[in-house]
N, C-alpha and C. Protein backbone atom coordinates (compact mmCIF):
# COMPACT_ATOMS: atom_id res chain seq x y z
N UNK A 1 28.45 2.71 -6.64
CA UNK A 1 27.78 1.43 -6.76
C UNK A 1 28.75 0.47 -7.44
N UNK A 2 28.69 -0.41 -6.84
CA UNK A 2 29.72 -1.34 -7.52
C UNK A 2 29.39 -2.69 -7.70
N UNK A 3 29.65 -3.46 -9.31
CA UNK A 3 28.76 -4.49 -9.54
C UNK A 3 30.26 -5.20 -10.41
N UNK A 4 30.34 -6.24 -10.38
CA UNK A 4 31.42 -7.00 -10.72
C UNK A 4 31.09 -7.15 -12.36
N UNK A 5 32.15 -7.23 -12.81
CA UNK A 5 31.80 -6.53 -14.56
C UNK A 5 32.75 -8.30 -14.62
N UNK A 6 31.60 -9.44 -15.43
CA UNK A 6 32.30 -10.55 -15.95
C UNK A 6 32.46 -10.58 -17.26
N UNK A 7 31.80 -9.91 -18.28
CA UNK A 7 31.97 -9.75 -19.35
C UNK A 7 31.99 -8.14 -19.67
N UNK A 8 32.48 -7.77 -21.02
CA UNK A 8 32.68 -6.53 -21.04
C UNK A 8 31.49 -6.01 -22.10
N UNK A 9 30.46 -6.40 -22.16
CA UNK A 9 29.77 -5.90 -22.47
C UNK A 9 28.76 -5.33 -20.87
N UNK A 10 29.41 -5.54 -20.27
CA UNK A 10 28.43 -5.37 -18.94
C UNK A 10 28.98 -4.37 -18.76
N UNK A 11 30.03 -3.26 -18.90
CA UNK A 11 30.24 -2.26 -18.95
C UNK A 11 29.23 -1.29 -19.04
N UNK A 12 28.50 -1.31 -20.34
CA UNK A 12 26.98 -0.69 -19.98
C UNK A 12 26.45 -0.52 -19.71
N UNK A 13 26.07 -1.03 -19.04
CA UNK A 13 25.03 -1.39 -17.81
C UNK A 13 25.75 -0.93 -16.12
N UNK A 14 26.54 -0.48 -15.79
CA UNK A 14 27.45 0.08 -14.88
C UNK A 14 26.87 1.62 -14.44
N UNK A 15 26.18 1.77 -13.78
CA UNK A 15 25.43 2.59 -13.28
C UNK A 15 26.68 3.95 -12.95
N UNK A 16 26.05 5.24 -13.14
CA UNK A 16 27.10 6.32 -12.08
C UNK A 16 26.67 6.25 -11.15
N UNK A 17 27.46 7.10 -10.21
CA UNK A 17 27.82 7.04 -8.60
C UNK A 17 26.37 7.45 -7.88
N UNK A 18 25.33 7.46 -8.83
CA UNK A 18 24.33 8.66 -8.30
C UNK A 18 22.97 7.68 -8.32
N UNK A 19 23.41 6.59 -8.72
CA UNK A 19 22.60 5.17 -8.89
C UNK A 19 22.57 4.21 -7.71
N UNK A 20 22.06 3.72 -7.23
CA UNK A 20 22.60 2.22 -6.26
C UNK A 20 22.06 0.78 -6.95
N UNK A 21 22.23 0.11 -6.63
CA UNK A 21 22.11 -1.21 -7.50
C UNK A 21 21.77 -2.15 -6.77
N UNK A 22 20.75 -2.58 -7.40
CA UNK A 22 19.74 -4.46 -6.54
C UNK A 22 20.34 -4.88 -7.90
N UNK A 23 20.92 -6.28 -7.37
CA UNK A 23 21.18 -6.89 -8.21
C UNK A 23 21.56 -6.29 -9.51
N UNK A 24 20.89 -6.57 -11.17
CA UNK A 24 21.67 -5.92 -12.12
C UNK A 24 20.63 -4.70 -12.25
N UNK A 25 19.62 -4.65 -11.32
CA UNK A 25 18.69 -3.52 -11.67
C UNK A 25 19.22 -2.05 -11.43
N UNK A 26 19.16 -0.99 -11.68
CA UNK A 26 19.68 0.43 -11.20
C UNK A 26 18.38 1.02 -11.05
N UNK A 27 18.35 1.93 -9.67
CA UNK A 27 16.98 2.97 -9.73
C UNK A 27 18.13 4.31 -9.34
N UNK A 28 17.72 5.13 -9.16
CA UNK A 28 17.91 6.67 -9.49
C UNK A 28 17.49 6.43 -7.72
N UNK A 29 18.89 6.82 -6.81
CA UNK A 29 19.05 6.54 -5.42
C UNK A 29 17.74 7.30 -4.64
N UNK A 30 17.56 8.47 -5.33
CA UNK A 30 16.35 9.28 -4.80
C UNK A 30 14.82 8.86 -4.78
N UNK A 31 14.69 7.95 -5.74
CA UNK A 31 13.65 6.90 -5.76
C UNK A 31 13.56 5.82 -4.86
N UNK A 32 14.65 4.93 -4.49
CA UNK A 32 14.87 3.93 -3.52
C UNK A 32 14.62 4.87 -2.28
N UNK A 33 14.85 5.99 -1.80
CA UNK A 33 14.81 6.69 -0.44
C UNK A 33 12.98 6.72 -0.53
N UNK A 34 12.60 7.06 -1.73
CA UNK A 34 11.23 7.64 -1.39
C UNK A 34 10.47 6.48 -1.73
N UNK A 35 11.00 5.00 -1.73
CA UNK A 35 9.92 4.08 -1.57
C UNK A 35 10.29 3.23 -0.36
N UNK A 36 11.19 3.59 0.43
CA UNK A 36 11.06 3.14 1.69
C UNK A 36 10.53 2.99 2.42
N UNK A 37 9.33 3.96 2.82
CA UNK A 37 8.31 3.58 3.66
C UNK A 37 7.49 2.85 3.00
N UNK A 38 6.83 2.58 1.45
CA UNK A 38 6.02 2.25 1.19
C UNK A 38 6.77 0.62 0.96
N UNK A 39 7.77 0.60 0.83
CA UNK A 39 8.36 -0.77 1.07
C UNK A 39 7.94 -1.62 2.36
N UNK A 40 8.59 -0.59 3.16
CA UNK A 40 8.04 -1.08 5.08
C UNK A 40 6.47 -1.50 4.71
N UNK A 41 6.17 -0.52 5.07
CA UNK A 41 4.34 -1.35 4.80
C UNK A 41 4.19 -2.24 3.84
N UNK A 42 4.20 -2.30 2.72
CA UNK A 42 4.45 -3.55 1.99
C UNK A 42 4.61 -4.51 2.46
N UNK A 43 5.77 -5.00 3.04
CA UNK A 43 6.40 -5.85 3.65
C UNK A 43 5.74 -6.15 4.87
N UNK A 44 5.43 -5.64 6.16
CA UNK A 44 4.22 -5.34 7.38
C UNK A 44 2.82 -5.73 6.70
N UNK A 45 2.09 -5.47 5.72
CA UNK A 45 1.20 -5.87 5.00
C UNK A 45 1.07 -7.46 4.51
N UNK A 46 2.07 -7.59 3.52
CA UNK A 46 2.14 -9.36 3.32
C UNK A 46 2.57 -10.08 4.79
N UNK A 47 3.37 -9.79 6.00
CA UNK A 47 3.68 -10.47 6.98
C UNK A 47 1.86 -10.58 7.99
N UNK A 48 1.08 -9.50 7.89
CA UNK A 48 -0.42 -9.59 8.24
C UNK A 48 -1.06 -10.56 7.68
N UNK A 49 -0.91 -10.75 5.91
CA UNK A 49 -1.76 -11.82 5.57
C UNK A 49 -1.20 -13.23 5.59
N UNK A 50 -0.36 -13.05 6.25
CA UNK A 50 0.18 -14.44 6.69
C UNK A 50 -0.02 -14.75 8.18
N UNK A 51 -0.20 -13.69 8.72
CA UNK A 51 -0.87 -14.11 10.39
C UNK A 51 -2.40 -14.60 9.90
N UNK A 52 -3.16 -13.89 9.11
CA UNK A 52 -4.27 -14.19 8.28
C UNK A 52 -4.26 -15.35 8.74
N UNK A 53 -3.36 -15.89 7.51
CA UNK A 53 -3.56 -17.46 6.71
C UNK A 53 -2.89 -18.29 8.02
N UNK A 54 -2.42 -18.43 9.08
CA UNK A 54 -1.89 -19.04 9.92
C UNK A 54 -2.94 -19.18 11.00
N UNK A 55 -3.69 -18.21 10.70
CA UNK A 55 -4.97 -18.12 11.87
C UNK A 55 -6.33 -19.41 11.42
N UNK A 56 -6.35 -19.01 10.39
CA UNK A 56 -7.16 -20.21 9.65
C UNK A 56 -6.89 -21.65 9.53
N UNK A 57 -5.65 -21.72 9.20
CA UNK A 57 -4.85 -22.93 9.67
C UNK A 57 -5.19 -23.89 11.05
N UNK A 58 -4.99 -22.77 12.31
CA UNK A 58 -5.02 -23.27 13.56
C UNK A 58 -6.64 -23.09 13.62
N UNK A 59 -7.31 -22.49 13.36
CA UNK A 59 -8.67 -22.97 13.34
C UNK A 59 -9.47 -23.94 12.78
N UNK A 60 -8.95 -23.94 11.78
CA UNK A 60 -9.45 -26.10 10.89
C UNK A 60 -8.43 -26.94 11.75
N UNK A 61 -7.42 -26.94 12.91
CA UNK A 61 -7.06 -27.49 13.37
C UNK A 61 -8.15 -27.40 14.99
N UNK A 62 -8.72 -26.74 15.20
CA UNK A 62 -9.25 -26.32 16.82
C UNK A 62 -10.65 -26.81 16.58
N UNK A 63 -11.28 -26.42 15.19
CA UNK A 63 -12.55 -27.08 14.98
C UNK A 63 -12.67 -28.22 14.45
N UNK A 64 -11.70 -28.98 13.86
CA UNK A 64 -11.56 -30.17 12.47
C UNK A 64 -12.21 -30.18 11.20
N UNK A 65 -11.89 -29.21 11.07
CA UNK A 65 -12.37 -28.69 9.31
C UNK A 65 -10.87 -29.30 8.33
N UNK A 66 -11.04 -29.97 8.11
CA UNK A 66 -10.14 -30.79 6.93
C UNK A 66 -10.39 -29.76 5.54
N UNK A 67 -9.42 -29.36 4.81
CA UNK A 67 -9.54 -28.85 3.49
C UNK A 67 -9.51 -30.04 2.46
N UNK A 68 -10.43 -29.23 2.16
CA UNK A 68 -10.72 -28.40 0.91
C UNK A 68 -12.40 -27.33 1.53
N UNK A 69 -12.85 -28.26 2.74
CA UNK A 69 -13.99 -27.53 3.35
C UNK A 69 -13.85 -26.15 3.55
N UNK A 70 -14.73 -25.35 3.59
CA UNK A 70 -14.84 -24.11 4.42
C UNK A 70 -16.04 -23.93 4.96
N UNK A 71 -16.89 -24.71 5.16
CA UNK A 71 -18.13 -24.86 6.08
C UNK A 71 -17.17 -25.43 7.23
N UNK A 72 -18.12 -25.35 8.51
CA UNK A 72 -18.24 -25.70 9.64
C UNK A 72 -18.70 -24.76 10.91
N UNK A 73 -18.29 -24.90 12.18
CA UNK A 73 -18.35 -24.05 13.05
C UNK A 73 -18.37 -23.00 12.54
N UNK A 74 -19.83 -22.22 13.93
CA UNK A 74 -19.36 -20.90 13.32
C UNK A 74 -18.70 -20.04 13.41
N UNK A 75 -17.42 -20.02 14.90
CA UNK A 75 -16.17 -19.73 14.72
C UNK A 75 -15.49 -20.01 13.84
N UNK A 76 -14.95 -21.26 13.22
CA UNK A 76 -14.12 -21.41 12.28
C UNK A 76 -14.53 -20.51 10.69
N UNK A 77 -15.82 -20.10 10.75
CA UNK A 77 -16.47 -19.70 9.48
C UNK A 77 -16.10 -18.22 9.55
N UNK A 78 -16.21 -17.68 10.86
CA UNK A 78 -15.70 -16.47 10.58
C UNK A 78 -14.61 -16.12 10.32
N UNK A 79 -13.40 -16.89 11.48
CA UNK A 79 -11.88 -16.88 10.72
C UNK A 79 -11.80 -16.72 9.47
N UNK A 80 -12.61 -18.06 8.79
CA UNK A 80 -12.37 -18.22 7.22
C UNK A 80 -12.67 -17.10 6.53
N UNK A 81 -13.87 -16.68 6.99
CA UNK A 81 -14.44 -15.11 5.99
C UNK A 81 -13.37 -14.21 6.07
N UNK A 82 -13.29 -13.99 7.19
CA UNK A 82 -12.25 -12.66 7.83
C UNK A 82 -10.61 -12.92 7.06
N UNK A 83 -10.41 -13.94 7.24
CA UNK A 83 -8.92 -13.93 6.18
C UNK A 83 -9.23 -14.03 4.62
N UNK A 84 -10.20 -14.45 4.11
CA UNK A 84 -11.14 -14.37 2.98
C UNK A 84 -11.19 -12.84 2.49
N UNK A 85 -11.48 -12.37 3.45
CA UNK A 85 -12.52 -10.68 3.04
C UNK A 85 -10.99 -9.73 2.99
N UNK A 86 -9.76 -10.02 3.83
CA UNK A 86 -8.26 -9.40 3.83
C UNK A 86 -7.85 -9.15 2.87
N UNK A 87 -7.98 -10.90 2.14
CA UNK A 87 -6.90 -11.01 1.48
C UNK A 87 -7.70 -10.49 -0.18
N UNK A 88 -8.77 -10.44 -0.33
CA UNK A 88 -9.75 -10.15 -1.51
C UNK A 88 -9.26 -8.56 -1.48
N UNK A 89 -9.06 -7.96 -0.48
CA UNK A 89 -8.85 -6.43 -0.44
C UNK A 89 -7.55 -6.23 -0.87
N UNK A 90 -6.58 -7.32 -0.73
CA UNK A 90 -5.29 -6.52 -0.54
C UNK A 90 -4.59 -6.04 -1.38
N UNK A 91 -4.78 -6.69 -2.65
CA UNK A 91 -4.67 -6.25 -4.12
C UNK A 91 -4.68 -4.91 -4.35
N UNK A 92 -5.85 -4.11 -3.60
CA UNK A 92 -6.71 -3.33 -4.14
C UNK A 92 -5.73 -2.23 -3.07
N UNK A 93 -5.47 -2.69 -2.07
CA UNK A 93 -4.59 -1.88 -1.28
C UNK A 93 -3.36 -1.22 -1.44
N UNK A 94 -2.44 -2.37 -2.04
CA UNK A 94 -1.01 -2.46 -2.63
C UNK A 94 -1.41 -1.54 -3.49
N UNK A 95 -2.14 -1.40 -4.35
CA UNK A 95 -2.24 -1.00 -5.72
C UNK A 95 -2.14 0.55 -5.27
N UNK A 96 -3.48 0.69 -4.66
CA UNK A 96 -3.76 2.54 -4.69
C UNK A 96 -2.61 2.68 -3.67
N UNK A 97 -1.69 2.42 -2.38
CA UNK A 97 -1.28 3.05 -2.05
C UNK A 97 0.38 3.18 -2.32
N UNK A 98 0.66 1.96 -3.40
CA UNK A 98 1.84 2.77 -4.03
C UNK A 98 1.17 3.84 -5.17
N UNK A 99 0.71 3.87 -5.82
CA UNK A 99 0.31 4.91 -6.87
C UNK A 99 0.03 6.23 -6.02
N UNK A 100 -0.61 5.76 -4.90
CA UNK A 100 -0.41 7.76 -4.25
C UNK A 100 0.71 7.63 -3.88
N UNK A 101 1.56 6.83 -3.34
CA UNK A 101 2.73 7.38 -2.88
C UNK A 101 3.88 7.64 -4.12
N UNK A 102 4.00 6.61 -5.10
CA UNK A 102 4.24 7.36 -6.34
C UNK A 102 4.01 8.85 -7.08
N UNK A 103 2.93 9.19 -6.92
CA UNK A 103 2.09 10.25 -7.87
C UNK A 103 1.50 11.10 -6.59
N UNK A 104 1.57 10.92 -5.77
CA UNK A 104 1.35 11.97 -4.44
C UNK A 104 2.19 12.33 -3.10
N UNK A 105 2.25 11.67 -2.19
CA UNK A 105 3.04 11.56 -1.45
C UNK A 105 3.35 10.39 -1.06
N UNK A 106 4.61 10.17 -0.54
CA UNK A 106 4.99 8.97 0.11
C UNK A 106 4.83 8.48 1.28
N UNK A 107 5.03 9.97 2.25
CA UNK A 107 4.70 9.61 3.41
C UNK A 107 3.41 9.42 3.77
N UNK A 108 2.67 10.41 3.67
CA UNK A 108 0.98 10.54 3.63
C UNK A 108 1.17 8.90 3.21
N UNK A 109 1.15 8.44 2.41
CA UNK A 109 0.43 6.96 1.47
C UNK A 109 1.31 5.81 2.58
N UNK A 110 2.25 6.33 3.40
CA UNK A 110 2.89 5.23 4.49
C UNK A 110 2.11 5.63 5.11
N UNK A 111 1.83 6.28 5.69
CA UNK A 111 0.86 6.55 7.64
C UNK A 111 -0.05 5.92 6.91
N UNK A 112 -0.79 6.23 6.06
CA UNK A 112 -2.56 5.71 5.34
C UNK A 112 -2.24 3.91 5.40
N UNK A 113 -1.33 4.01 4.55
CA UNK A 113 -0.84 2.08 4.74
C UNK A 113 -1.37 1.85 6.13
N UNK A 114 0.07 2.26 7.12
CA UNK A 114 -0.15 1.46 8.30
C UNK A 114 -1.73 1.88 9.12
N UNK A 115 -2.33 2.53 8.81
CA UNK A 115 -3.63 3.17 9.43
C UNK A 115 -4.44 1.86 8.71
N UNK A 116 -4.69 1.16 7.76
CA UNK A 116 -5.18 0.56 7.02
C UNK A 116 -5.02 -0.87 7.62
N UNK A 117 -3.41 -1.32 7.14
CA UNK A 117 -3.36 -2.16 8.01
C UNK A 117 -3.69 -2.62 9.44
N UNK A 118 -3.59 -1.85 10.20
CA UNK A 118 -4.16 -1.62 11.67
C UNK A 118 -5.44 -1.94 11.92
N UNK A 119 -6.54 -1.32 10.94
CA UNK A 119 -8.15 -1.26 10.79
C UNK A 119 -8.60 -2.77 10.08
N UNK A 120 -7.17 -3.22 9.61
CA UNK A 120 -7.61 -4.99 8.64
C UNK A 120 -7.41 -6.14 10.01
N UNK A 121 -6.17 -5.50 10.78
CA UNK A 121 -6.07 -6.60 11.82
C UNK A 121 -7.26 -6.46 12.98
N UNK A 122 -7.66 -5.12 13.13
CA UNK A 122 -9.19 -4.73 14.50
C UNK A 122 -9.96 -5.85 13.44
N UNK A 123 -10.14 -5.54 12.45
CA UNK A 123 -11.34 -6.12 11.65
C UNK A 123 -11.31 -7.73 11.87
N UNK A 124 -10.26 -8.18 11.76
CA UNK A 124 -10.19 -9.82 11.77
C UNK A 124 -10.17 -9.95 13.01
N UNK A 125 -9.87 -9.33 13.66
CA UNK A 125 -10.13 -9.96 15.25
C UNK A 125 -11.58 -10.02 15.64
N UNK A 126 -12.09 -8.76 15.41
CA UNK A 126 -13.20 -8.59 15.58
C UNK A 126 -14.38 -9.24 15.14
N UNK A 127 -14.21 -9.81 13.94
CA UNK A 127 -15.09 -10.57 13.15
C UNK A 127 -14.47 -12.36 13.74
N UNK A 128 -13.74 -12.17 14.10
CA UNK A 128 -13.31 -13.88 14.93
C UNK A 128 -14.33 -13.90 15.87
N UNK A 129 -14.43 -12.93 17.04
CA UNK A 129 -15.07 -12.85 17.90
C UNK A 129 -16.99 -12.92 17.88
N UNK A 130 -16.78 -12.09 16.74
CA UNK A 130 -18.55 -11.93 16.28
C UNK A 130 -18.65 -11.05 14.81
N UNK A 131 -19.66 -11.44 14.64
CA UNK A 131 -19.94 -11.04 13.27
C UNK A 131 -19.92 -9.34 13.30
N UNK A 132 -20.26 -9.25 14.31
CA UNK A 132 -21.19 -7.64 14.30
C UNK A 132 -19.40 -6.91 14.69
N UNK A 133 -18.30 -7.23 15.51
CA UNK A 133 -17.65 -6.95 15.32
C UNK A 133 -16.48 -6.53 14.70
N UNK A 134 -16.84 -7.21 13.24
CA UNK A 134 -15.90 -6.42 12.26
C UNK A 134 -16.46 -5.02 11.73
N UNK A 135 -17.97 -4.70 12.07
CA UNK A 135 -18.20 -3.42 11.20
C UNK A 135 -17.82 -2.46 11.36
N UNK A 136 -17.42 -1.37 12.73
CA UNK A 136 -16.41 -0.73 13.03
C UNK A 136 -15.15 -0.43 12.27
N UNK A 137 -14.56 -1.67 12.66
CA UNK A 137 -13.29 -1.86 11.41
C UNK A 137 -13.33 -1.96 10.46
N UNK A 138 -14.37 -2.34 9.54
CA UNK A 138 -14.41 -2.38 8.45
C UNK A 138 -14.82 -0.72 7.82
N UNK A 139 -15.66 -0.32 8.73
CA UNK A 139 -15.79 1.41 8.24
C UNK A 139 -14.67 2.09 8.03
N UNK A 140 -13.96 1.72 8.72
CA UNK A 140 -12.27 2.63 9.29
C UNK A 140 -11.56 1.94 8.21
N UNK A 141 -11.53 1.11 8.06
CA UNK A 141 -10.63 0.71 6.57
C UNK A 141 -10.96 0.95 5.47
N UNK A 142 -11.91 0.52 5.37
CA UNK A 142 -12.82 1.54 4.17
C UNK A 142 -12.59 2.77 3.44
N UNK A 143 -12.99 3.89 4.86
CA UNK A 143 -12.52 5.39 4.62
C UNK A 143 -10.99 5.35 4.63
N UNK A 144 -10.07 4.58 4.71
CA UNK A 144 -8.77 5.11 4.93
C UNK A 144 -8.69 4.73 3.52
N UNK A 145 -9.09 3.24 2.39
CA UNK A 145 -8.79 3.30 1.40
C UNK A 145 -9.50 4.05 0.76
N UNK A 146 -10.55 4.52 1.14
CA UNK A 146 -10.93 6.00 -0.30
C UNK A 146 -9.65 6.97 -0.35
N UNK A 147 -9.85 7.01 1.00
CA UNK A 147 -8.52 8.72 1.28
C UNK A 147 -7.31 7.95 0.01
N UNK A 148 -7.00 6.98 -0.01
CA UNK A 148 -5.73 6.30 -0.84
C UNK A 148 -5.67 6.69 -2.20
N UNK A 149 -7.37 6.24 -2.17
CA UNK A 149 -7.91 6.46 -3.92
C UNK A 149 -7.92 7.88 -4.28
N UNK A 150 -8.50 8.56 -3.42
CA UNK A 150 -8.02 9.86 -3.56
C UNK A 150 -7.24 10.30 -4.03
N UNK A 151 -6.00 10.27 -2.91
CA UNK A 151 -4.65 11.07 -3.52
C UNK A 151 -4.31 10.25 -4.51
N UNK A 152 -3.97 9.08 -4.93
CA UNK A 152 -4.23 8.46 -6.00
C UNK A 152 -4.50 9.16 -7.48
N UNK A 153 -5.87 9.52 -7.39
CA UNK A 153 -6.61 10.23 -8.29
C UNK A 153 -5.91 11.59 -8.77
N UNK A 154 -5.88 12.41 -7.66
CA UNK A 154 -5.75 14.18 -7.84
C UNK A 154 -3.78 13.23 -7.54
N UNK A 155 -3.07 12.63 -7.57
CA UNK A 155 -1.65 12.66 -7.71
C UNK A 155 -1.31 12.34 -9.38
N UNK A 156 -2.37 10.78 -9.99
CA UNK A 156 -2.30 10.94 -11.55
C UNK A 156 -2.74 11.84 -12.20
N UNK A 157 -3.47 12.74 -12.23
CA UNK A 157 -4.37 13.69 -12.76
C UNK A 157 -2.68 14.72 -12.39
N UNK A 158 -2.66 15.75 -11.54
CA UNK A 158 -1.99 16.78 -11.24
C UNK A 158 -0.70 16.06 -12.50
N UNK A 159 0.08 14.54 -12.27
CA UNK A 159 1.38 14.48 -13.21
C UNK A 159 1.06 14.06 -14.57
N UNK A 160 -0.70 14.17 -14.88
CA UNK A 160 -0.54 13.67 -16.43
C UNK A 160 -1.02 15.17 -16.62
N UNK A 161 -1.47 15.99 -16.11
CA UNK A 161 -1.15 17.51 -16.58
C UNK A 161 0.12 18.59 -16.80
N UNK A 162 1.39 17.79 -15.98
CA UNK A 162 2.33 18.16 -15.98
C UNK A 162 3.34 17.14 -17.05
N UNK A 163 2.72 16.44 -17.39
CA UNK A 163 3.85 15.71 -18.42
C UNK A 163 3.05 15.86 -19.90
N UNK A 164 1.96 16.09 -19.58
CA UNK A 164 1.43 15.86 -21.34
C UNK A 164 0.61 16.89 -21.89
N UNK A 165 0.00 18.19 -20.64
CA UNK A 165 0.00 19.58 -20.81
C UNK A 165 0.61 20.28 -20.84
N UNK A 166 1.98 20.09 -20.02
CA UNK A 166 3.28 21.17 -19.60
C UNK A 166 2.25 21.99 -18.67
N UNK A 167 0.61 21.76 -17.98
CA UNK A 167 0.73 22.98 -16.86
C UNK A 167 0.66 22.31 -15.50
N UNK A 168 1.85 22.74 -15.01
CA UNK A 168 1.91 22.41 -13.45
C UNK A 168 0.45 23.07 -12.65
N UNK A 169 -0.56 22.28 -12.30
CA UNK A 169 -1.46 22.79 -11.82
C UNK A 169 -1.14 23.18 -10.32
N UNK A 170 -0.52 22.19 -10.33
CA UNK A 170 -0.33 22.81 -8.18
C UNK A 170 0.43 24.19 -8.33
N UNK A 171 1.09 23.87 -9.04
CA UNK A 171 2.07 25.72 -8.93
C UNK A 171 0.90 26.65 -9.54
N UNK A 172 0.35 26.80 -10.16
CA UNK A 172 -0.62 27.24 -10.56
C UNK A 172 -1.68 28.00 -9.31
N UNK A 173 -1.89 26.87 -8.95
CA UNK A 173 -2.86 27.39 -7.70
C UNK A 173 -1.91 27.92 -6.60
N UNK A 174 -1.02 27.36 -6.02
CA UNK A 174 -0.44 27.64 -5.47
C UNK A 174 0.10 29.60 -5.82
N UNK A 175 0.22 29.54 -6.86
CA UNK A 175 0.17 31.17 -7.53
C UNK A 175 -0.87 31.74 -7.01
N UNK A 176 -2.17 31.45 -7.25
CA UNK A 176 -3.26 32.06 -7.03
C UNK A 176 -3.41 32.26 -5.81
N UNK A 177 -3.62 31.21 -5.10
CA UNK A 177 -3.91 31.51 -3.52
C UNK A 177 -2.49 32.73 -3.19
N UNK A 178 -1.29 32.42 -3.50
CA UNK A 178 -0.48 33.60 -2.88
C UNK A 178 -0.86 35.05 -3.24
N UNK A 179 -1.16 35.13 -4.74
CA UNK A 179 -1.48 36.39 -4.81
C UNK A 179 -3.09 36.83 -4.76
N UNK A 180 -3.46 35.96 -3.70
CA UNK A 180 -5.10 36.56 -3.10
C UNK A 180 -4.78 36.79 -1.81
N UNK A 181 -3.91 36.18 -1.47
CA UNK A 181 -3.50 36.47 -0.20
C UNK A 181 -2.63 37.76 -0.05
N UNK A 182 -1.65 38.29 -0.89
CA UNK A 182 -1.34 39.66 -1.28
C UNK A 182 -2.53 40.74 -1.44
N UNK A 183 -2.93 40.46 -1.85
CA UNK A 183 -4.06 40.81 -2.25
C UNK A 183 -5.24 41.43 -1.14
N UNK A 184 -5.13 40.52 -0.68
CA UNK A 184 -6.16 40.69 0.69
C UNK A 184 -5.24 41.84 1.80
N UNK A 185 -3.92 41.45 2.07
CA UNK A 185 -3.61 42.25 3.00
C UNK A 185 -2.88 43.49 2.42
């Protein structure tokens, strides 16, 4: 990694070879690999709520809803809800599915992302079209963010037992089931 040293106190800050470097930040290279996918979606995620917000746009332009309004048509009302109801979620999205992919898996918490995302864009289309058509999608997004919260859950739980109990519970079980399975045959 190589970072241009202008003063020599910046010497310190000079990462080893086993580091890569954004700007003056350093992460531990094995970390940058395993937030890659959850980067991708990230990134695929905010570029959605900007089709969102672009959709709403051209709809106070198609109906003449001047802002600061959000009454009018009741096409334009659903747009509005539907990028409304996205973007109220997305917080909540970002959140649990870096923390499972942090504290559980990465990949699992990328497929769940883009499965999520996928079920937010059926949903806004669907709810453009008719009301009754976002509920479908909205079920399916739904259950994909529990599954998030989930691993979420059993990923902080399993590493605050392993950092502040010392007992690795997955190896643990993972013990058990092998030697029931010895056991058995």
């Amino acid at each position: 990694c190589t970072l241009p040293v202008y003063h020599s106190f910046l010497a310190a800050f000079i990462p080893s070879p086993q580091f890569r470097c954004i700007s003056l930040t350093c992460c531990p290279a094995e970390m940058l690999d395993k937030a890659v996918g959850l980067g991708a979606v990230t990134v695929l995620g905010v570029l959605e709520q900007a089709y969102f917000s672009l959709q709403v746009i051209y709809a106070r332009r198609k109906y003449k809803v001047s802002p600061p309004t959000t009454s009018g048509p009741a096409g334009f009302e659903r747009i509005f809800r539907a990028q409304a109801n996205c973007s109220e979620y997305f917080p909540i999205f970002i959140t649990v599915m870096w923390t499972s992919g942090v504290f559980f898996s990465q990949g699992l918490s990328s497929v769940c992302g883009l499965l999520y995302l996928y079920g937010r864009l059926r949903y806004f289309w669907g709810y453009a079209e008719s009301a009754e058509g976002r509920l479908a999608p909205l079920y399916f997004s739904a259950q994909v963010l529990w599954v998030l919260i989930g691993f979420s859950a059993v990923g902080v739980f399993l590493s605050f037992c392993q950092v502040y109990l010392d007992v690795d519970l997955l190896q643990e079980f993972c013990s058990l089931c092998f030697s029931q399975l010895l056991l058995w045959y």
